[in-house]
N, C-alpha and C. Protein backbone atom coordinates (compact mmCIF):
# COMPACT_ATOMS: atom_id res chain seq x y z
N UNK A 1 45.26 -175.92 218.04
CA UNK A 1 45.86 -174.81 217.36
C UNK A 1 46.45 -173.89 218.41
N UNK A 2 47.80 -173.61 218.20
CA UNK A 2 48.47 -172.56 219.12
C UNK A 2 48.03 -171.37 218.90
N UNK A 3 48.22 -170.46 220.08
CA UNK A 3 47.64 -168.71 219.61
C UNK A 3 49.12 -168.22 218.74
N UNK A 4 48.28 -167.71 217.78
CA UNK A 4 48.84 -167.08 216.63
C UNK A 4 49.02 -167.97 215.48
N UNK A 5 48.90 -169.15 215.02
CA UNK A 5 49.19 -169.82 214.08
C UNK A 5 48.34 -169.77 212.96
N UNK A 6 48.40 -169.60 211.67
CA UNK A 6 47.42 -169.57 210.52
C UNK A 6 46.83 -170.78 210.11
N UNK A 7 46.10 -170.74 209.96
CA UNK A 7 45.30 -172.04 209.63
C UNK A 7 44.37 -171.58 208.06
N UNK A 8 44.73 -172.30 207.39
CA UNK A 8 43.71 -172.46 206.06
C UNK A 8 41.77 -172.71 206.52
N UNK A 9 41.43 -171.86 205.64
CA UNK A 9 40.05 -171.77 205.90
C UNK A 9 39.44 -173.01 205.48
N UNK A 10 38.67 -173.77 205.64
CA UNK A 10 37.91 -174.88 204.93
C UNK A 10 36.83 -174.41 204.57
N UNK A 11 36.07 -173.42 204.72
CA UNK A 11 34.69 -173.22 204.03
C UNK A 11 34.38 -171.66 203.21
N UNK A 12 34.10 -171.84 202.32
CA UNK A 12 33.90 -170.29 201.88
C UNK A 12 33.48 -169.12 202.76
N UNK A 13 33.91 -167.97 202.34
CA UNK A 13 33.35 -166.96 203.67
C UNK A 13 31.94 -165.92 202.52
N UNK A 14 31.29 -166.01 202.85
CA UNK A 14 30.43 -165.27 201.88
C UNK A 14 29.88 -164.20 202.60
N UNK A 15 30.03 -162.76 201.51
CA UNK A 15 29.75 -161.61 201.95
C UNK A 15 28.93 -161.03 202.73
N UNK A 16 28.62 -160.56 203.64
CA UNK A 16 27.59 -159.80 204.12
C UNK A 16 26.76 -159.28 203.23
N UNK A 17 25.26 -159.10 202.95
CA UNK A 17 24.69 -158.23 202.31
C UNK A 17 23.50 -157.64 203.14
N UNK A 18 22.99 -156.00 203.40
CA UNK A 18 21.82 -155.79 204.42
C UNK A 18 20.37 -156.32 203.05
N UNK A 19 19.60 -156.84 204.12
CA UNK A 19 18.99 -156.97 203.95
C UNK A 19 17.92 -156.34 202.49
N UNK A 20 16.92 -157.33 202.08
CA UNK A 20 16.19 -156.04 200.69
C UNK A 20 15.27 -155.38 201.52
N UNK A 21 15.11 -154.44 201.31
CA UNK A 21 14.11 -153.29 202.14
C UNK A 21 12.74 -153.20 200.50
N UNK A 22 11.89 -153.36 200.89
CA UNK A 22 10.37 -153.11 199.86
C UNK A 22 10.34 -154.15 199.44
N UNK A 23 9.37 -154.29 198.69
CA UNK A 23 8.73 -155.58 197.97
C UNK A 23 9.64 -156.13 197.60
N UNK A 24 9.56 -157.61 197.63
CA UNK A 24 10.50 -158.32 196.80
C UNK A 24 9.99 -158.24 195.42
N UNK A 25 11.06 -158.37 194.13
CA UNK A 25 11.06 -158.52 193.25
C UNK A 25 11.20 -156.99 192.29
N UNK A 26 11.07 -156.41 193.32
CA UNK A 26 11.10 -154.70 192.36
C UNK A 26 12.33 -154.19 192.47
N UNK A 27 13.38 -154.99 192.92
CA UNK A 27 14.36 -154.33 193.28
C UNK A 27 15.38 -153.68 192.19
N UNK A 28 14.98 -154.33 190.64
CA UNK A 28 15.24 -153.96 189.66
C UNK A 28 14.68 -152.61 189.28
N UNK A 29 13.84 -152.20 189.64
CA UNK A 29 12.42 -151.44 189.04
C UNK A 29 13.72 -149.54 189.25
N UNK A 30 13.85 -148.90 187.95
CA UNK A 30 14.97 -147.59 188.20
C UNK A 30 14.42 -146.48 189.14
N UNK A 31 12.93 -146.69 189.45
CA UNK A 31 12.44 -145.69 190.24
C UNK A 31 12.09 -146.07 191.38
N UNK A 32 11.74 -145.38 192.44
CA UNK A 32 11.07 -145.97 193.95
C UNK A 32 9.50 -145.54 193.63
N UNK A 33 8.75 -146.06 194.57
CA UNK A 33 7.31 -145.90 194.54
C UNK A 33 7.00 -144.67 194.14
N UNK A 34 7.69 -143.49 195.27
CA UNK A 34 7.00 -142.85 195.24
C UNK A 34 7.37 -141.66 194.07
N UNK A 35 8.39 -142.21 193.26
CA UNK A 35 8.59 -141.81 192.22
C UNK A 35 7.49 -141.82 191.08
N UNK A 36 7.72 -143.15 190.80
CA UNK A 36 6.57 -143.47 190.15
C UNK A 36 5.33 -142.66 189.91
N UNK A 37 5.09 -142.57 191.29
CA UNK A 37 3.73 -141.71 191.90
C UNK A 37 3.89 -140.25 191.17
N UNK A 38 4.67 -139.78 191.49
CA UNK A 38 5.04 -138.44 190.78
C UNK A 38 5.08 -138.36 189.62
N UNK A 39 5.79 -139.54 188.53
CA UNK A 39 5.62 -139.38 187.25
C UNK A 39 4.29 -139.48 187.00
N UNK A 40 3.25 -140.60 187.55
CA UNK A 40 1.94 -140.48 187.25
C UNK A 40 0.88 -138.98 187.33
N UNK A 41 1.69 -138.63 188.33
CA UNK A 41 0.64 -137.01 188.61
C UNK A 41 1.04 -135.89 187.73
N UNK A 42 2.34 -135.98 187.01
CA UNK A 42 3.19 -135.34 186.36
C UNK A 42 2.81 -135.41 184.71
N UNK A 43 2.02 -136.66 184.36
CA UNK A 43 1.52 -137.17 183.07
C UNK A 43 0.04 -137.06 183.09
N UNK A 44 -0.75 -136.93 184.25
CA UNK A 44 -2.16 -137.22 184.56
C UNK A 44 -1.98 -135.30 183.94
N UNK A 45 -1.49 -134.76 184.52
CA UNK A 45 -1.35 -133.20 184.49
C UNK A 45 -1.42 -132.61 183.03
N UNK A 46 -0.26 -133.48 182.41
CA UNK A 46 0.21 -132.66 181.05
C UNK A 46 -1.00 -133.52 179.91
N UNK A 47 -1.53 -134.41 180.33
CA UNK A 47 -2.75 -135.19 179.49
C UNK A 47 -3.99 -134.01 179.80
N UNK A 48 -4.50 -134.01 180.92
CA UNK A 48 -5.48 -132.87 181.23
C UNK A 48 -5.65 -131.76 180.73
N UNK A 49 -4.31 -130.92 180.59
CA UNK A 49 -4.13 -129.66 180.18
C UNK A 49 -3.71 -129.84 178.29
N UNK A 50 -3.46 -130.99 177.68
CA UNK A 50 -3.19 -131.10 176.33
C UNK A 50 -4.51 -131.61 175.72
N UNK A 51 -4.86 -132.35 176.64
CA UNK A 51 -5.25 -133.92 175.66
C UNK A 51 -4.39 -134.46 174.76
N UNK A 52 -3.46 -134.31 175.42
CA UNK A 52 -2.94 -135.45 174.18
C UNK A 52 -2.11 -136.47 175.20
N UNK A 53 -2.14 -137.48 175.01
CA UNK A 53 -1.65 -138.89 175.62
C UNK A 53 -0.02 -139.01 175.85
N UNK A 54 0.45 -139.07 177.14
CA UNK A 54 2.19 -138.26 176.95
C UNK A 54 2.72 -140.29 178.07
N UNK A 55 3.32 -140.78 177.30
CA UNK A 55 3.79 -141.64 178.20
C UNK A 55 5.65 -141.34 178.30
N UNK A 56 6.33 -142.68 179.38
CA UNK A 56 7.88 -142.52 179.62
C UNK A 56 8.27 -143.72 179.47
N UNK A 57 9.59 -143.50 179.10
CA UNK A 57 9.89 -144.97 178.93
C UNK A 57 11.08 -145.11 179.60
N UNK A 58 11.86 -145.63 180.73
CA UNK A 58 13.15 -145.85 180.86
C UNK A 58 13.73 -147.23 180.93
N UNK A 59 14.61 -147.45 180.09
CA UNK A 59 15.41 -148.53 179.60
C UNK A 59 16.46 -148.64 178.25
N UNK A 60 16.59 -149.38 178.15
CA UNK A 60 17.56 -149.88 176.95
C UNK A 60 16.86 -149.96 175.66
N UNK A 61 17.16 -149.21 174.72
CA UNK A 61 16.43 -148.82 173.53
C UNK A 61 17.28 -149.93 172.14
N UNK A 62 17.87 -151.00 172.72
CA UNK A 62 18.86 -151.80 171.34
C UNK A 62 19.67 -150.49 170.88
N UNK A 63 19.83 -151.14 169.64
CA UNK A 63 21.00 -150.67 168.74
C UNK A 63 19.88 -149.89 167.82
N UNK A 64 19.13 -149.64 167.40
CA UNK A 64 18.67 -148.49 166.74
C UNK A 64 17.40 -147.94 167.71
N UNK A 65 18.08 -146.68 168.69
CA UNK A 65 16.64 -146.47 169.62
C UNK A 65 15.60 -145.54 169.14
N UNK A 66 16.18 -145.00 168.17
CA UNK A 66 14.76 -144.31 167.32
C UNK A 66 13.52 -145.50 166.81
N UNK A 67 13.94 -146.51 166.26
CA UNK A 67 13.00 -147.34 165.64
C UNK A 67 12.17 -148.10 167.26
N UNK A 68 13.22 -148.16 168.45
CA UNK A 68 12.69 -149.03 168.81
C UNK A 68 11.50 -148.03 169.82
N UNK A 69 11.73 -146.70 169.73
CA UNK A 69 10.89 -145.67 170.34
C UNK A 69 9.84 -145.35 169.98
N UNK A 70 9.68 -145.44 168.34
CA UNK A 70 8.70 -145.97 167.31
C UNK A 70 7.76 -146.83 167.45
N UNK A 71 8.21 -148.03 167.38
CA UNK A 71 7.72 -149.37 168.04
C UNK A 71 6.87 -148.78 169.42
N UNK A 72 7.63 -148.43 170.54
CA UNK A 72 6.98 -148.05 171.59
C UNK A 72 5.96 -147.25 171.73
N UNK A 73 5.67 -146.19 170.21
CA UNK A 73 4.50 -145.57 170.22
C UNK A 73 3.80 -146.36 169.51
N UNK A 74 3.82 -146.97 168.72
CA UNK A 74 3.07 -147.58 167.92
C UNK A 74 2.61 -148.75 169.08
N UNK A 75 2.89 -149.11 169.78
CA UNK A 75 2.14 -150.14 171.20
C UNK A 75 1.30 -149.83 171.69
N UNK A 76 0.49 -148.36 171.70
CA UNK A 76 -0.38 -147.61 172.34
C UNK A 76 -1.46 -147.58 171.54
N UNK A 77 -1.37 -148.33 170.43
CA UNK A 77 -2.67 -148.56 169.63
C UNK A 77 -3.71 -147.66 169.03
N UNK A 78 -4.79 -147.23 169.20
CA UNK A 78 -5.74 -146.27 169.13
C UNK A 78 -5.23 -144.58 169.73
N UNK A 79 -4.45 -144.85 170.57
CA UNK A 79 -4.57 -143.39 170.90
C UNK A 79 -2.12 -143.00 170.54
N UNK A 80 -1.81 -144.05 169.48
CA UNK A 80 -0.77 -143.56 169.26
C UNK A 80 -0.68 -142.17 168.61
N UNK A 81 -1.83 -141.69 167.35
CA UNK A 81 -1.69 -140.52 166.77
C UNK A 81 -1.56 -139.44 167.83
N UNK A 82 -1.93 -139.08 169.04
CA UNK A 82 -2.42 -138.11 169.74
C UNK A 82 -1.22 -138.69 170.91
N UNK A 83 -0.39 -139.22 170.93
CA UNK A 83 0.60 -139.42 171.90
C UNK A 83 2.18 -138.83 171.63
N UNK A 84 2.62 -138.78 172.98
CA UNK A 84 3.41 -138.37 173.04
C UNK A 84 4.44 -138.88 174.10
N UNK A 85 5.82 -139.33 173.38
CA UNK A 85 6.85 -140.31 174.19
C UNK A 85 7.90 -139.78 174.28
N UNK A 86 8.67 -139.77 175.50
CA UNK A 86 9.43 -139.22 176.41
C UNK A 86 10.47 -140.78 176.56
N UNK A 87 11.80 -141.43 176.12
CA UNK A 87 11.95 -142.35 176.21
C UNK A 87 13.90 -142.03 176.41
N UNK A 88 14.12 -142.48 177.49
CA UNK A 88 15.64 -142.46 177.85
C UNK A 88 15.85 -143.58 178.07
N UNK A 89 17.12 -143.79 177.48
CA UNK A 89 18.32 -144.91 178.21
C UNK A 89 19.60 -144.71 178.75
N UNK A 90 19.63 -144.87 179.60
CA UNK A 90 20.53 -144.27 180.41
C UNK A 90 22.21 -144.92 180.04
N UNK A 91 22.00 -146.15 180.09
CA UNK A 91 23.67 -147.02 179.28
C UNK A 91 23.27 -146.52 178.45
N UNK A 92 22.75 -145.80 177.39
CA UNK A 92 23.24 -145.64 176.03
C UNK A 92 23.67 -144.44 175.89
N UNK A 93 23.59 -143.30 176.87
CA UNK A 93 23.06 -142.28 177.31
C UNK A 93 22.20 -141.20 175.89
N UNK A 94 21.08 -142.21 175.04
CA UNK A 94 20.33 -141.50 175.05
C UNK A 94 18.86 -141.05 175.47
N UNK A 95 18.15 -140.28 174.34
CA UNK A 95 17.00 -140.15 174.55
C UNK A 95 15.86 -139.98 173.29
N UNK A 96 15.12 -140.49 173.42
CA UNK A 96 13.94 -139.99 172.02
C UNK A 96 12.71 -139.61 172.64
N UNK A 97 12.51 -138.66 171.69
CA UNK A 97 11.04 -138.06 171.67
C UNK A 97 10.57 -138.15 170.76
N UNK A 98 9.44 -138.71 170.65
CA UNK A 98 8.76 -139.44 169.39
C UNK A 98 6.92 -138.93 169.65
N UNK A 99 5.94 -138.32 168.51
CA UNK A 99 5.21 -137.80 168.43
C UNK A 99 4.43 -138.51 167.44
N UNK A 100 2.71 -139.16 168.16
CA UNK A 100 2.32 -139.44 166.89
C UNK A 100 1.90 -138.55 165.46
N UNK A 101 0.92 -138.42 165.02
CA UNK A 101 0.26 -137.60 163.74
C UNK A 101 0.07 -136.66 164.28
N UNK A 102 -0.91 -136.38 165.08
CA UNK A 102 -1.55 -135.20 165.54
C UNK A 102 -1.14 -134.47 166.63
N UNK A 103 -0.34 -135.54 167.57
CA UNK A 103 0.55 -134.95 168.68
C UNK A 103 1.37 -133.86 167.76
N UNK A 104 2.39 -134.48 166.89
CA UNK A 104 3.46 -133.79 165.97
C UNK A 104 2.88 -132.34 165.52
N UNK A 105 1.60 -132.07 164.83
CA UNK A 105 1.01 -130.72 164.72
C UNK A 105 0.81 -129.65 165.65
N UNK A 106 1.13 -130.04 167.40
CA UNK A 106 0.74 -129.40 168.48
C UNK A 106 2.36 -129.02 169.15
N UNK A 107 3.14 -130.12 168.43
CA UNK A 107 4.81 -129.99 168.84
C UNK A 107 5.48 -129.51 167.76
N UNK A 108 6.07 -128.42 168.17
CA UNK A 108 7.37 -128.08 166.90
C UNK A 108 8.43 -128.71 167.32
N UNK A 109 9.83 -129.13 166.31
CA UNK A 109 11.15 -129.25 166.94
C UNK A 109 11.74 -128.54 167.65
N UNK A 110 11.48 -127.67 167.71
CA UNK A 110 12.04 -126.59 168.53
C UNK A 110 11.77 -127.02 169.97
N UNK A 111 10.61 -126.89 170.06
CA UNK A 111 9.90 -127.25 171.39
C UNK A 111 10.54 -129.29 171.89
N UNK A 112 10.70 -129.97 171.35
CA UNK A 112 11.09 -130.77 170.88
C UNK A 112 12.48 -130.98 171.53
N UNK A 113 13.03 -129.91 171.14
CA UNK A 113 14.76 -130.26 171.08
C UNK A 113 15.04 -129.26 172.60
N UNK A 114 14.07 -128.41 172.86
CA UNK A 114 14.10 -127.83 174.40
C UNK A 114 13.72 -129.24 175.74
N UNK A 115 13.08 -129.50 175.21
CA UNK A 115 12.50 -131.11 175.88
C UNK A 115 13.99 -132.12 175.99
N UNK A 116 14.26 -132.04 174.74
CA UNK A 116 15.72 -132.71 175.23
C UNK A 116 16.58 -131.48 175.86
N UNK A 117 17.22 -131.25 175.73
CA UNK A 117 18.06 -130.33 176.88
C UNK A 117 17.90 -130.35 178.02
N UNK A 118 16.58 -130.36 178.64
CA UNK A 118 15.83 -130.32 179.77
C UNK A 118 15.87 -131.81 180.19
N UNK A 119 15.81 -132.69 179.47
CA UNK A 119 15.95 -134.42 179.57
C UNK A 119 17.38 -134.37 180.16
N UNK A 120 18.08 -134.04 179.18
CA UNK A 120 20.06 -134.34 179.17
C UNK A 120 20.09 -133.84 180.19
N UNK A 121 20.16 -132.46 180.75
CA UNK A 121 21.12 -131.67 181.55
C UNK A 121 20.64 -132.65 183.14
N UNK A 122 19.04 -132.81 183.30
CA UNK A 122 18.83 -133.52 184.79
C UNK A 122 19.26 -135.37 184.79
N UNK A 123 19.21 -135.58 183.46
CA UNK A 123 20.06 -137.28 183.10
C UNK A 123 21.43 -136.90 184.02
N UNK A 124 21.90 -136.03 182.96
CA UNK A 124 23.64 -135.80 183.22
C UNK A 124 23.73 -136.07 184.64
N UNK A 125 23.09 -135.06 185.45
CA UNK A 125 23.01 -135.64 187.19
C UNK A 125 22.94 -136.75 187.90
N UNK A 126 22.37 -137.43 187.12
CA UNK A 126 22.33 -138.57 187.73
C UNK A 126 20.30 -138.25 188.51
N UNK A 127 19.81 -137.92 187.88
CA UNK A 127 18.39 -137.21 188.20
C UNK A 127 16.81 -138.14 187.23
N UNK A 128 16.79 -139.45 187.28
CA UNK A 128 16.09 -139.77 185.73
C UNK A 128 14.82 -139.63 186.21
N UNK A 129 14.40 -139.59 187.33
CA UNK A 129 13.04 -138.94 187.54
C UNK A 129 12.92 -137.70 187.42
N UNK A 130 13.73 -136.38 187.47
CA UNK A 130 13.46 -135.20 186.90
C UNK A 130 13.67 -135.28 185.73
N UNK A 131 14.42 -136.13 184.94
CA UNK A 131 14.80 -136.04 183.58
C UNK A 131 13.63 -136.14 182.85
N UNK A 132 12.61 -136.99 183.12
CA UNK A 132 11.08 -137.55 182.63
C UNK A 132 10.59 -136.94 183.13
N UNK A 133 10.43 -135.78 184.19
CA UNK A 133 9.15 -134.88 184.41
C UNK A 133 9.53 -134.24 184.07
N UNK A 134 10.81 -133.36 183.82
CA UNK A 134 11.09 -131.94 183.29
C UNK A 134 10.78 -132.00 181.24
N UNK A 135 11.28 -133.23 180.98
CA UNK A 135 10.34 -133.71 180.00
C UNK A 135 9.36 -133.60 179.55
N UNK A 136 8.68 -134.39 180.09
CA UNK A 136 7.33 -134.31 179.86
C UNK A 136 6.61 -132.56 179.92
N UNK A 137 6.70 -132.18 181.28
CA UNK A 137 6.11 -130.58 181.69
C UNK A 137 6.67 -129.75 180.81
N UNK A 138 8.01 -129.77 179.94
CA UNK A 138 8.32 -128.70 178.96
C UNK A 138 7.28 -129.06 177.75
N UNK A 139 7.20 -130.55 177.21
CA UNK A 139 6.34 -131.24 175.97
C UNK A 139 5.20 -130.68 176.11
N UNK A 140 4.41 -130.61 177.46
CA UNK A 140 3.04 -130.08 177.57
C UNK A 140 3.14 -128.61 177.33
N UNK A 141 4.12 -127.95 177.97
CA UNK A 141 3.98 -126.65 178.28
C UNK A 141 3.94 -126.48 176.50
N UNK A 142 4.70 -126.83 175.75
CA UNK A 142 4.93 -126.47 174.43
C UNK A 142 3.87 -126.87 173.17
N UNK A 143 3.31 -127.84 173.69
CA UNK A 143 1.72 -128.32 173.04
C UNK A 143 0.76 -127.49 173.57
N UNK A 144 0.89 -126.65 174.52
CA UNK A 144 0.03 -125.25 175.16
C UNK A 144 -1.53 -126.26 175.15
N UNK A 145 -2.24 -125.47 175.63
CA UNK A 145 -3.60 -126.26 176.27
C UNK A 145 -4.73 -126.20 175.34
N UNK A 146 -5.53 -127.10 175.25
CA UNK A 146 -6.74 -127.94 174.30
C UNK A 146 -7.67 -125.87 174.17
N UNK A 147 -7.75 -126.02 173.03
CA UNK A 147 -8.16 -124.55 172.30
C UNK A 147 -9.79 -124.29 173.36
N UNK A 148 -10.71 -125.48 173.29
CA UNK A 148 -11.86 -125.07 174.47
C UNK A 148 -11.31 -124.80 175.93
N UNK A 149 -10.22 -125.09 176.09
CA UNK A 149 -10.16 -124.83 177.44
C UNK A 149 -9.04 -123.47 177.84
N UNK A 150 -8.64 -122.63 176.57
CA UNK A 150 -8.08 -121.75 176.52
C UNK A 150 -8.66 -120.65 177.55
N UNK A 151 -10.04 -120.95 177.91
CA UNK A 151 -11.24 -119.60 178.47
C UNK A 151 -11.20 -119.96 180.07
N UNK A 152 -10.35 -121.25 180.32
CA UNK A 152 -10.38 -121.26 181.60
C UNK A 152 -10.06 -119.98 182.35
C-alpha cells in the first residue's frame, strides 16, 4: 500500500466503551447504592415517627398506573391497610400516591396532592431520589406522629 491510498476496511471497527464501574448486573438499577441507602433511612424515619408502613416504587406503571399502584399496595399483604406508596414513572412522567384503609384516615388529599408537587417539581429536575424522599418526608410530615408519642 502506497502512503496516502484508501483502502477498504475488512473488519468491523467496534466502539470503545469505559469500562462498568460497581457490581455487575445493577447497572440497570435508577439509583446508586448510596442512594438507596438514603431512601432506606428516609422511610425507616417516616415509619418510626407514623407507624404507618411508607414504601417507593420507581418504574413503569403500564397503561393504567393507578390500578397498577393498587396492585403494588395490595403486595404488602398484612400491613397494606396501614401503608403508604410513593410510586413514579418517570417515561410516563407520572406519579401515584396510593393509601391503604387506615393510612388514608391519617392522610388528607390535600396533604396528598402537596406530596405530589413536591414529587413533580424535584422529578422535573431530573432529581428521582429527591423526588421519593421529598415524598415520602412531606406524607409523614402530614400523617403527623403516632398520638402516644405526641409527649415526646
Amino acid at each position: 500500500m502506497a502512503h496516502g491510498e484508501v483502502v477498504a476496511a475488512t473488519q468491523a471497527v467496534t466502539p470503545w466503551k469505559p469500562a462498568t464501574v460497581g457490581p455487575v448486573g445493577y447497572t440497570d438499577l435508577p439509583l446508586e447504592s448510596h442512594g438507596l441507602v438514603l431512601l432506606d433511612e428516609v422511610i425507616a424515619a417516616a415509619e418510626t415517627a407514623t407507624g404507618l408502613r411508607f414504601s417507593a416504587y420507581l418504574g413503569d406503571l403500564g397503561t393504567d398506573t393507578r390500578a397498577t399502584a393498587e396492585s403494588l399496595l395490595d403486595g404488602l399483604g398484612a400491613d397494606a391497610p396501614y401503608a403508604v406508596l410513593v410510586a413514579i414513572s418517570p417515561g410516563q412522567r407520572a406519579v401515584e400516591i396510593v393509601t391503604g384503609a387506615a393510612a388514608a384516615r391519617r392522610l388528607t388529599d390535600r396533604g396528598s396532592r402537596l406530596a405530589v408537587l413536591n414529587v413533580v417539581s424535584r422529578a422535573a429536575d431530573g432529581d428521582l431520589l429527591g423526588a421519593l424522599t421529598n415524598g415520602i418526608r412531606t406524607l409523614a410530615d402530614q400523617a403527623g406522629i403516632l398520638p402516644e408519642r405526641s409527649g415526646w
